[in-house]
PDB file of N, CA and C in Angstrom:
ATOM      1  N   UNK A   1       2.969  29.916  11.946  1.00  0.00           N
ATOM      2  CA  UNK A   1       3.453  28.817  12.767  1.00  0.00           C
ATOM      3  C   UNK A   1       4.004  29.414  14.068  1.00  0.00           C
ATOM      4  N   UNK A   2       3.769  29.499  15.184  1.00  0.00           N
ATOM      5  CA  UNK A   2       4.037  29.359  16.378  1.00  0.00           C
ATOM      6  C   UNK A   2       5.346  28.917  17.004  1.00  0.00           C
ATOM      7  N   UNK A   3       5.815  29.560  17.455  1.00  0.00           N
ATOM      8  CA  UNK A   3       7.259  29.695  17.955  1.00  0.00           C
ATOM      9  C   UNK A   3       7.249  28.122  19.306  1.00  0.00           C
ATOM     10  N   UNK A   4       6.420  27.363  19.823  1.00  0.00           N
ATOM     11  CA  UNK A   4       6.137  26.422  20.155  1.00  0.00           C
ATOM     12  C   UNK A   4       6.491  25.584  19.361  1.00  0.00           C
ATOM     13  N   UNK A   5       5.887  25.764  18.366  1.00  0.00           N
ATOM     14  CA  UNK A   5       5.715  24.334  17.457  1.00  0.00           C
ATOM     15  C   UNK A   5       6.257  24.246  16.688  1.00  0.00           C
ATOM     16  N   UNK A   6       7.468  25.205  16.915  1.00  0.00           N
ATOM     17  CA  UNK A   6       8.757  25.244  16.086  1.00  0.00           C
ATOM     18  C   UNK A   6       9.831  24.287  16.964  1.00  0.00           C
ATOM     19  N   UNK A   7       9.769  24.897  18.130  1.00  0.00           N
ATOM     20  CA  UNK A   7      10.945  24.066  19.367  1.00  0.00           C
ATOM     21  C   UNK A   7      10.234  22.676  19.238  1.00  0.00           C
ATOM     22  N   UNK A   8       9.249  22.379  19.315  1.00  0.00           N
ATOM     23  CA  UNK A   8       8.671  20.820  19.481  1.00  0.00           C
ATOM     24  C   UNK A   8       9.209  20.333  17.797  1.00  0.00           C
ATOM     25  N   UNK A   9       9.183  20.846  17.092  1.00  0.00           N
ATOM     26  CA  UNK A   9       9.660  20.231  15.616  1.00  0.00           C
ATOM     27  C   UNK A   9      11.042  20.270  15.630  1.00  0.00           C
ATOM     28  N   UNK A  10      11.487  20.605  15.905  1.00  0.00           N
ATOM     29  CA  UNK A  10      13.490  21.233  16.590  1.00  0.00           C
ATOM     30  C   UNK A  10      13.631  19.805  17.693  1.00  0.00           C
ATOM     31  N   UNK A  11      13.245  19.763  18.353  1.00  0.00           N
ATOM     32  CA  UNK A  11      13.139  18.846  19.801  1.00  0.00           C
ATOM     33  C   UNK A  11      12.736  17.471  19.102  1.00  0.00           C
ATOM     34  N   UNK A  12      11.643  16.914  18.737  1.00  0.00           N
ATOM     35  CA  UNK A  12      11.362  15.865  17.854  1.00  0.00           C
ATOM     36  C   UNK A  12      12.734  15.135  16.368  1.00  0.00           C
ATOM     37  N   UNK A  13      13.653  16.797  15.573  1.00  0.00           N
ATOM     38  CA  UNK A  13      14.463  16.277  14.563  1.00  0.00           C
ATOM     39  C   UNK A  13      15.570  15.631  15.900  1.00  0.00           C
ATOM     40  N   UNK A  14      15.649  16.441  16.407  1.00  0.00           N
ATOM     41  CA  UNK A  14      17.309  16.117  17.207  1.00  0.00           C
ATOM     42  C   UNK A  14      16.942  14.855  17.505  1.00  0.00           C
ATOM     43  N   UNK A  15      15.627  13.972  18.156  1.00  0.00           N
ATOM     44  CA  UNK A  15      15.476  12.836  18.865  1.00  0.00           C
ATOM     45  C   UNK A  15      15.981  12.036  17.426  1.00  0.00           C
ATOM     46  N   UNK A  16      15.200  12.392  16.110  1.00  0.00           N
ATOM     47  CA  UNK A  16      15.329  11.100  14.945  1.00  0.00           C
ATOM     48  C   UNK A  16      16.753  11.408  14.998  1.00  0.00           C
ATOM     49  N   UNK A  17      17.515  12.310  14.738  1.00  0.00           N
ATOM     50  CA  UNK A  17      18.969  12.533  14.251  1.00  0.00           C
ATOM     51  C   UNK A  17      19.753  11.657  14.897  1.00  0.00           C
ATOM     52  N   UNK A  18      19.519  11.766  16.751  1.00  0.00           N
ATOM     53  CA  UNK A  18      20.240  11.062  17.521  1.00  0.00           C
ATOM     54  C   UNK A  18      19.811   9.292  17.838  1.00  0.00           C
ATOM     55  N   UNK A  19      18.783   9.051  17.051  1.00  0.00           N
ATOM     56  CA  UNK A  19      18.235   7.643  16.853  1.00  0.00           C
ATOM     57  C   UNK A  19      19.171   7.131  15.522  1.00  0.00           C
ATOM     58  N   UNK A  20      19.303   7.988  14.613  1.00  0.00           N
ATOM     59  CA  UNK A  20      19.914   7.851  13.664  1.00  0.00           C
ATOM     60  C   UNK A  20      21.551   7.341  13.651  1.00  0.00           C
ATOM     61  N   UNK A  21      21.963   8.121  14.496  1.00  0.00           N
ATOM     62  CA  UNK A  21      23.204   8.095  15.115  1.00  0.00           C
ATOM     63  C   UNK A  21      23.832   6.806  15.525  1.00  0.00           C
ATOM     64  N   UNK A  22      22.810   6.412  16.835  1.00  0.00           N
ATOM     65  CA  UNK A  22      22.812   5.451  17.523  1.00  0.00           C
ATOM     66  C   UNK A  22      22.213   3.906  16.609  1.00  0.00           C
ATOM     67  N   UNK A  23      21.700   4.201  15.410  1.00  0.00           N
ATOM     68  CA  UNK A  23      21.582   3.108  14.385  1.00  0.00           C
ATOM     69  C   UNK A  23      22.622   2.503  13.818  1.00  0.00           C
ATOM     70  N   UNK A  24      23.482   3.648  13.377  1.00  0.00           N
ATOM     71  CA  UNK A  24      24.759   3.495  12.438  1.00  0.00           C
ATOM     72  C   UNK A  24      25.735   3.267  13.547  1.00  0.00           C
ATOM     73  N   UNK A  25      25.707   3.466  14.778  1.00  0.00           N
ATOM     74  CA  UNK A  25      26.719   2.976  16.104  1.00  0.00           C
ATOM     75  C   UNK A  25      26.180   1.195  15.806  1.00  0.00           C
ATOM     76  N   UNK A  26      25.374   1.086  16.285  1.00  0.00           N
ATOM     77  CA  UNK A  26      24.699  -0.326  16.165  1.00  0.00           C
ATOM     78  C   UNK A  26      24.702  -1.155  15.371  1.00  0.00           C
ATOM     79  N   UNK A  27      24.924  -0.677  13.908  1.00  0.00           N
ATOM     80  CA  UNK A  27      25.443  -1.360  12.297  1.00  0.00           C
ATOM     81  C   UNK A  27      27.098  -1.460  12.294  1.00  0.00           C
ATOM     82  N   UNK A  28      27.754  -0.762  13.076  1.00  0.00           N
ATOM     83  CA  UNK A  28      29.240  -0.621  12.937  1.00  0.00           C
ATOM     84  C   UNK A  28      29.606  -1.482  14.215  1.00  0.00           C
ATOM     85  N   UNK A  29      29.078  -1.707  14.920  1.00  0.00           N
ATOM     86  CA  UNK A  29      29.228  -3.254  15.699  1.00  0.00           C
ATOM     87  C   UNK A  29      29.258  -4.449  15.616  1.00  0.00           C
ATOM     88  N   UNK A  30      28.318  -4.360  14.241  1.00  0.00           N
ATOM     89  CA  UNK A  30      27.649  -5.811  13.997  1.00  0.00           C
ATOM     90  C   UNK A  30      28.046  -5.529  12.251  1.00  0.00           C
ATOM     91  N   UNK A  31      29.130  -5.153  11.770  1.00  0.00           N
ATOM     92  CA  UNK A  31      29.441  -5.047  10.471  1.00  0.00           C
ATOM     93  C   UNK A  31      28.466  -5.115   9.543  1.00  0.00           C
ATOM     94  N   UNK A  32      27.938  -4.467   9.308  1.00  0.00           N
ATOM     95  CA  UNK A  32      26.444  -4.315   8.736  1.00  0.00           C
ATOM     96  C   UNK A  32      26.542  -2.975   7.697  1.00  0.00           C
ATOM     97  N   UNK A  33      25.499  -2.860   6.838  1.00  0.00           N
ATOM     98  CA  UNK A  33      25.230  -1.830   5.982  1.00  0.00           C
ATOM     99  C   UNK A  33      25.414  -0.419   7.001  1.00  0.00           C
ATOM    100  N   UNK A  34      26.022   0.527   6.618  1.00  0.00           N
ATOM    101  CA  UNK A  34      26.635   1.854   7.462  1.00  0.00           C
ATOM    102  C   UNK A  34      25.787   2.830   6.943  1.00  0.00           C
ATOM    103  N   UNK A  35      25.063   4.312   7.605  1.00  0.00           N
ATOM    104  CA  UNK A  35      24.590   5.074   7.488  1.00  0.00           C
ATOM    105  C   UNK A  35      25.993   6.074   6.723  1.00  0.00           C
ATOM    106  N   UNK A  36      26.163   6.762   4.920  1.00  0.00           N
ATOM    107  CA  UNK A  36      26.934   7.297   4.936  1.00  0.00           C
ATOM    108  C   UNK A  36      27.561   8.774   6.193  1.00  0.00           C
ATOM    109  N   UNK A  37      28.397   9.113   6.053  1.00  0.00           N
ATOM    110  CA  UNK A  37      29.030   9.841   6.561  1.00  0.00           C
ATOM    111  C   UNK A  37      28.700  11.355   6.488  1.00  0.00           C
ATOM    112  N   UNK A  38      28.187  11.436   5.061  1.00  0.00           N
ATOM    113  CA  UNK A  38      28.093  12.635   4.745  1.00  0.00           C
ATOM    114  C   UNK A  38      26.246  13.182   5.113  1.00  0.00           C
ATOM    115  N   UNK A  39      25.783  11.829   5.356  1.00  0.00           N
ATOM    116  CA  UNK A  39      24.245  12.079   5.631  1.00  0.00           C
ATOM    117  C   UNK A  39      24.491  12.297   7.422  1.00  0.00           C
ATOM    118  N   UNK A  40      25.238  11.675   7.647  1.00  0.00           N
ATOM    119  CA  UNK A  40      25.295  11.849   9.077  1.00  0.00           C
ATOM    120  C   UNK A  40      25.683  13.448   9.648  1.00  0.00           C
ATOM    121  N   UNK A  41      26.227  13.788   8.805  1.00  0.00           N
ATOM    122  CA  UNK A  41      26.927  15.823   8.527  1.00  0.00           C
ATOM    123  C   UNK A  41      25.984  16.331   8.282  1.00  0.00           C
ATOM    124  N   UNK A  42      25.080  16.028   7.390  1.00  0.00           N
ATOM    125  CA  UNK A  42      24.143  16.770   6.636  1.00  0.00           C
ATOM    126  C   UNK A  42      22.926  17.091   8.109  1.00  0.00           C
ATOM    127  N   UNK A  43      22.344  15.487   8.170  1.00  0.00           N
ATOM    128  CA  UNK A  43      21.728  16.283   9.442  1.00  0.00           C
ATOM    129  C   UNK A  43      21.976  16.758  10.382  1.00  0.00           C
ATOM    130  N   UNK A  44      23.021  16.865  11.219  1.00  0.00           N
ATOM    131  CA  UNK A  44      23.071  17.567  11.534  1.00  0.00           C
ATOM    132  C   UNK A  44      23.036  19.481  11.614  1.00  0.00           C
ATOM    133  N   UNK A  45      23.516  19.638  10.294  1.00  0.00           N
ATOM    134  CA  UNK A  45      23.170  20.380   9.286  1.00  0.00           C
ATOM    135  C   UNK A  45      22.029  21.101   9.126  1.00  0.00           C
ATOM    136  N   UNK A  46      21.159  20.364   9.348  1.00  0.00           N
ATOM    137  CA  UNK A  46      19.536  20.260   8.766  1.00  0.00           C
ATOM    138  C   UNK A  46      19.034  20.369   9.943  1.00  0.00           C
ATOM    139  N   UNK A  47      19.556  20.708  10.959  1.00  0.00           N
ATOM    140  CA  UNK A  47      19.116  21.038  12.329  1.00  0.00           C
ATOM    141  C   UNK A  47      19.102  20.455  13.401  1.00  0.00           C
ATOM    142  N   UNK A  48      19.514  19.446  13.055  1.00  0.00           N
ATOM    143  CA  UNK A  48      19.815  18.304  14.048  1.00  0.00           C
ATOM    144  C   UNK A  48      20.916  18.121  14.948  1.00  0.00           C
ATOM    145  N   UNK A  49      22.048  19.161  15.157  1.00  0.00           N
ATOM    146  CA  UNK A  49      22.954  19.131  15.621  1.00  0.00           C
ATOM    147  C   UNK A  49      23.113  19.061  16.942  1.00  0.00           C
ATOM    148  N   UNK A  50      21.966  19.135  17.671  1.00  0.00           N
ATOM    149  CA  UNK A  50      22.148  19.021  19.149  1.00  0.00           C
ATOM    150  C   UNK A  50      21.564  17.488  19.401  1.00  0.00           C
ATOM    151  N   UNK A  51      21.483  16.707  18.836  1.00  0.00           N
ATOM    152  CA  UNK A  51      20.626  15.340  18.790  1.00  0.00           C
ATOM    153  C   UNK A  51      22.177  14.649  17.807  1.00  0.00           C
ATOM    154  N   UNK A  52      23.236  15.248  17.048  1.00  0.00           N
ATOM    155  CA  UNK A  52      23.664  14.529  16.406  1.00  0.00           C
ATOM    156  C   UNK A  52      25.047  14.722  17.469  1.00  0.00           C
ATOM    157  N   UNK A  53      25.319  15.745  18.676  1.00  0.00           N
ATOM    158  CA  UNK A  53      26.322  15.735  19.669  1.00  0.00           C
ATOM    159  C   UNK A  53      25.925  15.240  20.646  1.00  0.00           C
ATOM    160  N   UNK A  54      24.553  14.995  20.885  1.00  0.00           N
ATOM    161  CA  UNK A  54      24.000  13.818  21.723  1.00  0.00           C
ATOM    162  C   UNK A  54      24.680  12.175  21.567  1.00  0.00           C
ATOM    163  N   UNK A  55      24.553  12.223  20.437  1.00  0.00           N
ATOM    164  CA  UNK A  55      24.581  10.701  19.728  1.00  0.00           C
ATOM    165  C   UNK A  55      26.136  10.448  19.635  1.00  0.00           C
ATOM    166  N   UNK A  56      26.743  11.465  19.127  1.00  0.00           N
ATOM    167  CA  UNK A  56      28.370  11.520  19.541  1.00  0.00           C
ATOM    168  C   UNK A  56      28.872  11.111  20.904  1.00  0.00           C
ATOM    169  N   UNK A  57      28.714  11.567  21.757  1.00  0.00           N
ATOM    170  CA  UNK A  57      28.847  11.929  23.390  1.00  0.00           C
ATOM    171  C   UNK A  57      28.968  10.996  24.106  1.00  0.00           C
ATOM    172  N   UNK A  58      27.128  10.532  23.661  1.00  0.00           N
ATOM    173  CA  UNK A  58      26.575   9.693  24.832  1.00  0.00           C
ATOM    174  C   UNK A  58      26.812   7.720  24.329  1.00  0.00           C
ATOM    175  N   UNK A  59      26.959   7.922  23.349  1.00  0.00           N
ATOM    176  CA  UNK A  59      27.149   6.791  22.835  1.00  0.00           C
ATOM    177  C   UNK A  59      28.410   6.169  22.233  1.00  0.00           C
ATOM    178  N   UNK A  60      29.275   7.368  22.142  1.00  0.00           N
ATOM    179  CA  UNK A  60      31.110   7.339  21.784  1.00  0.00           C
ATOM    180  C   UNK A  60      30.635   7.066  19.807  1.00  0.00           C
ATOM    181  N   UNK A  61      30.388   7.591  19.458  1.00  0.00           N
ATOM    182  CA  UNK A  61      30.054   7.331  18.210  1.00  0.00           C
ATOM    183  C   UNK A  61      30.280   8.803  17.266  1.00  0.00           C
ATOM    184  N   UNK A  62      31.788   8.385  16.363  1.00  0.00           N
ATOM    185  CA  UNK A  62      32.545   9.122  15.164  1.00  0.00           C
ATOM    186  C   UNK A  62      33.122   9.998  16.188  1.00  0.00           C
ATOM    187  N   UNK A  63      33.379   9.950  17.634  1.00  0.00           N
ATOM    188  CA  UNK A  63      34.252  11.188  18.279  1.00  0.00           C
ATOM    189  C   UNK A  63      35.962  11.239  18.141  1.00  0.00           C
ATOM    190  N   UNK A  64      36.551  10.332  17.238  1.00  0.00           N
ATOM    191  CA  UNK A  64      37.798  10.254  16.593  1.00  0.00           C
ATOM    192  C   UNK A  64      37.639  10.938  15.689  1.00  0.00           C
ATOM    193  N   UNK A  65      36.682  10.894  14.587  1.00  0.00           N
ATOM    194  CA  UNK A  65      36.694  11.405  13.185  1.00  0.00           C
ATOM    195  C   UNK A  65      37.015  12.815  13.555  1.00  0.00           C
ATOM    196  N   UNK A  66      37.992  13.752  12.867  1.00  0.00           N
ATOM    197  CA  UNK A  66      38.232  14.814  13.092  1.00  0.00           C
ATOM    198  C   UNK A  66      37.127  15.643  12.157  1.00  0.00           C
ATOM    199  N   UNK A  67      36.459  14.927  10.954  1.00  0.00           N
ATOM    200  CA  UNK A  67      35.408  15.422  10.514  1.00  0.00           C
ATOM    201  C   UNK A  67      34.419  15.744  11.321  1.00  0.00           C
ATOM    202  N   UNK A  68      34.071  15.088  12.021  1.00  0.00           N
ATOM    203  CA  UNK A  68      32.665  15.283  12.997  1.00  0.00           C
ATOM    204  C   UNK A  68      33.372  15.922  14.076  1.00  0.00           C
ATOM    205  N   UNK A  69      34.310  15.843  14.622  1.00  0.00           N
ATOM    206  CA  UNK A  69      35.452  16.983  15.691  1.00  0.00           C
ATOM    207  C   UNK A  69      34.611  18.537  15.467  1.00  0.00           C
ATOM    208  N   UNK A  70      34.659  18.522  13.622  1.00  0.00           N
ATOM    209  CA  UNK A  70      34.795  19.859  13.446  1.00  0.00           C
ATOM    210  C   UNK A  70      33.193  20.396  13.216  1.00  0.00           C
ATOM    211  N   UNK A  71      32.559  19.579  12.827  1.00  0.00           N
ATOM    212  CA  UNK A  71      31.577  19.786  11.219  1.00  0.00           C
ATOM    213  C   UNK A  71      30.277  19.813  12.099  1.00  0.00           C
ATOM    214  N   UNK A  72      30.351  18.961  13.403  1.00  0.00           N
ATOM    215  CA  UNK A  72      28.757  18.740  14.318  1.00  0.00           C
ATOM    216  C   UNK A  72      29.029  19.867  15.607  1.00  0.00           C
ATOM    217  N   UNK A  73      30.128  20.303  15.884  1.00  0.00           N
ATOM    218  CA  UNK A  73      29.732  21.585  16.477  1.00  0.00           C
ATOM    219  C   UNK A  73      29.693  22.522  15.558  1.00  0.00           C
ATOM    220  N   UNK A  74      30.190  22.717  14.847  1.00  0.00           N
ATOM    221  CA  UNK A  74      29.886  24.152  13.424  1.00  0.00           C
ATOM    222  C   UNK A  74      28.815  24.296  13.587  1.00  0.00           C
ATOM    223  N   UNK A  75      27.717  23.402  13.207  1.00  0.00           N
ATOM    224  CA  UNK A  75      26.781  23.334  12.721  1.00  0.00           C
ATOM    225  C   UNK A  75      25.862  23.097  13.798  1.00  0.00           C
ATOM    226  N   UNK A  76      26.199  23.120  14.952  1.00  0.00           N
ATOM    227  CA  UNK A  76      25.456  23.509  16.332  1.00  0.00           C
ATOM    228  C   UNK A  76      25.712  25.067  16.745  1.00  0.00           C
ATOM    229  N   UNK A  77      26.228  25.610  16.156  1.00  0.00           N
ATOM    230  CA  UNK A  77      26.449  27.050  16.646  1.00  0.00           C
ATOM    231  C   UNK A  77      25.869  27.626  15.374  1.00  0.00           C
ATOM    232  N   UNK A  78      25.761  27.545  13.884  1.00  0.00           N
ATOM    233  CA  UNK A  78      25.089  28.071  13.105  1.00  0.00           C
ATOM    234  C   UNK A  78      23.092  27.882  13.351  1.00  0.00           C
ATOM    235  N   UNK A  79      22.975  26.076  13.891  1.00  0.00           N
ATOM    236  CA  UNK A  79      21.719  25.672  14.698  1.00  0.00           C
ATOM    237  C   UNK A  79      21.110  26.970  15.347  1.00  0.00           C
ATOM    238  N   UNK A  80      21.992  27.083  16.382  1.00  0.00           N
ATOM    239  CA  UNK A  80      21.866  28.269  17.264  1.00  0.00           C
ATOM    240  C   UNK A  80      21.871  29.479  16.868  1.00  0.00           C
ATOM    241  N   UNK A  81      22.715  29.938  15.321  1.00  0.00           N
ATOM    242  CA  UNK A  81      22.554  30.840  14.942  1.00  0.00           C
ATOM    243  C   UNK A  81      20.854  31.342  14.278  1.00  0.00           C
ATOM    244  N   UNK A  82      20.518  30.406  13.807  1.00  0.00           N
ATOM    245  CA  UNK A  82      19.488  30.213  12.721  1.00  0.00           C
ATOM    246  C   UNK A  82      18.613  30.232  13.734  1.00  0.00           C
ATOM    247  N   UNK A  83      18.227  29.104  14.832  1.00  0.00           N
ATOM    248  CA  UNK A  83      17.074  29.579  15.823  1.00  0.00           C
ATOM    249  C   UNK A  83      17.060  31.085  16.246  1.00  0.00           C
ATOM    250  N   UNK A  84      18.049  31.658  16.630  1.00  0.00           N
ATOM    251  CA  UNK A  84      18.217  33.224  17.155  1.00  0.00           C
ATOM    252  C   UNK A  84      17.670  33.984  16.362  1.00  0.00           C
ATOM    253  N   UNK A  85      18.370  34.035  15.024  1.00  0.00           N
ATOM    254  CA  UNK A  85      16.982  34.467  13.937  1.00  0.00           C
ATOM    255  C   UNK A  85      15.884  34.467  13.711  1.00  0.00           C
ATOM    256  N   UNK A  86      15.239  33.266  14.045  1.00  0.00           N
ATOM    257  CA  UNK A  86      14.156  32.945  13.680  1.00  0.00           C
ATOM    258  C   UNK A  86      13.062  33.539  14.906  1.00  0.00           C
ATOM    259  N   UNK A  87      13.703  33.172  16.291  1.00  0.00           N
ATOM    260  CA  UNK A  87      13.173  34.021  17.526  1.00  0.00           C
ATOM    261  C   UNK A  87      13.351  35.706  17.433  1.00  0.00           C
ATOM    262  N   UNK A  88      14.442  36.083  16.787  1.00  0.00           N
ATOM    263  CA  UNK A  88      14.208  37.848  16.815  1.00  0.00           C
ATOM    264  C   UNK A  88      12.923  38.583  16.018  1.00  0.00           C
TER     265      UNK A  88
END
């Protein structure tokens, strides 16, 4: 697999993650069924962390929660750790 079509699969999760994001912003407006909390951690997790501080940011969505304070940059610097790896 091609170091391309790794960033385009990287580039593509962050877009669903931060669609994801911006779903459960959109359900918590309109009191509606909620995306859990811990799935929202997870992907980021799962690589999505620059699409899930997108969705934080740009949309004001869980930037109180001191959980996501902590847990969606962690896991943007391990992101970053794990791509660095994967590029050496």
């Amino acid at each position: 697999m091609s170091l391309e079509f790794v960033f385009l699969l990287l580039f593509v999760w962050n877009l669903v993650v931060f669609a994801v994001y911006a779903i459960d912003k959109y359900k918590a407006r309109r009191n509606k069924w909620r995306i859990p909390e811990k799935t929202l951690v997870l992907l980021a997790f799962l690589g999505g962390a620059f699409g899930a501080l997108a969705g934080m940011y740009s949309i004001r969505h869980k930037t109180k929660h001191l959980k996501f304070q902590i847990l969606v940059p962690l896991a943007a610097v391990l992101n970053c750790i794990a791509l660095f790896c994967l590029v050496k």
